[in-house]
Protein backbone atom coordinates (compact mmCIF):
# COMPACT_ATOMS: atom_id res chain seq x y z
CA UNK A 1 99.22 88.02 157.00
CA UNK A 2 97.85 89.43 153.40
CA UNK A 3 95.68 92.27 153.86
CA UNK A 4 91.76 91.54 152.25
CA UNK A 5 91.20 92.66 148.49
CA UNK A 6 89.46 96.38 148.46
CA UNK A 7 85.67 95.73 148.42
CA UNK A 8 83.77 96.73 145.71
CA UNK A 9 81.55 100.11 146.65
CA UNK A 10 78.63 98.67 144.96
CA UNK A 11 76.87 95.03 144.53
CA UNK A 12 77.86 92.74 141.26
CA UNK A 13 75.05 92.87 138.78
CA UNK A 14 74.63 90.10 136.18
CA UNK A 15 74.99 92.12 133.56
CA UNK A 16 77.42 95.28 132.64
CA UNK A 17 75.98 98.28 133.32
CA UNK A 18 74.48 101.00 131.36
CA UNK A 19 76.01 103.29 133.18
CA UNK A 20 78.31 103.43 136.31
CA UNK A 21 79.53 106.40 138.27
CA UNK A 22 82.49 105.40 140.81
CA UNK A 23 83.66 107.51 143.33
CA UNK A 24 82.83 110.49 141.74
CA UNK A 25 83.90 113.82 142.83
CA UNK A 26 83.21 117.28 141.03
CA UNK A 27 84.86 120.36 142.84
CA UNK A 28 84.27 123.86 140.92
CA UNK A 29 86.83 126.23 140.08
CA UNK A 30 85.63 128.34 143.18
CA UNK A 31 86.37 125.36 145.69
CA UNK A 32 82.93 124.26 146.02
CA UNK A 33 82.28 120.67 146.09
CA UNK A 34 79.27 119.55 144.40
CA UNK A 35 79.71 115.96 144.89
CA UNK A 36 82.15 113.66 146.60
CA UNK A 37 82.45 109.94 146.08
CA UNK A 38 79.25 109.33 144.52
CA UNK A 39 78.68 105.58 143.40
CA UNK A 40 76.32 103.84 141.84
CA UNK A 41 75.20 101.51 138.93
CA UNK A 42 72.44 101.80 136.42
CA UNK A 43 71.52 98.44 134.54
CA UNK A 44 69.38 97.58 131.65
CA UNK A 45 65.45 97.91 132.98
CA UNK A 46 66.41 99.65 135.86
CA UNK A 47 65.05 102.98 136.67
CA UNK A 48 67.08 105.84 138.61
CA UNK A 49 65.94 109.22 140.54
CA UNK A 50 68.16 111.85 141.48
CA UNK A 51 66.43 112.72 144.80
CA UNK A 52 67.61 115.38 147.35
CA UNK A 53 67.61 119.28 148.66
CA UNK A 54 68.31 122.05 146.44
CA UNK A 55 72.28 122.52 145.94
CA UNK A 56 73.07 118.78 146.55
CA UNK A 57 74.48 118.15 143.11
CA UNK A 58 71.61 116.56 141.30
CA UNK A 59 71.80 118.50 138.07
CA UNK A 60 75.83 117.98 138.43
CA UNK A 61 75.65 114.69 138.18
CA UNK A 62 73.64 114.72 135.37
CA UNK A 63 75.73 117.47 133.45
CA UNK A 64 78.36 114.83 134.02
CA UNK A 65 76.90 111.69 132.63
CA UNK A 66 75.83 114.14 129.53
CA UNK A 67 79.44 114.90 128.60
């Protein structure tokens, strides 16, 4: 018996996304992990908010999708 296809971590949009984080992981140089595995998709007219407690990797992510 074939084994499934790998599922998709996030839902088909219509359109391509603006921007698109998958599996994302960011370890530091010291061994801490800032994030692990983050996913998601931003599309055209869609708003996003990094939400979450102090440490959790919010301005990481966004250092990343800045370059």
């Amino acid at each position: 018996m074939a084994s499934p296809p790998p599922r998709s971590p996030l839902p088909r949009s219509r359109s391509d996304p603006l921007l698109s984080f998958h599996f994302v992981t960011k370890t530091f140089a010291s061994g801490v992990v800032a994030l692990s595995d983050v996913s998601f998709r931003v599309g055209k007219g869609e708003f996003l908010s990094l939400v979450g407690p102090s440490g959790c990797g919010k301005s990481t992510a966004l250092r990343l999708i800045a370059g």
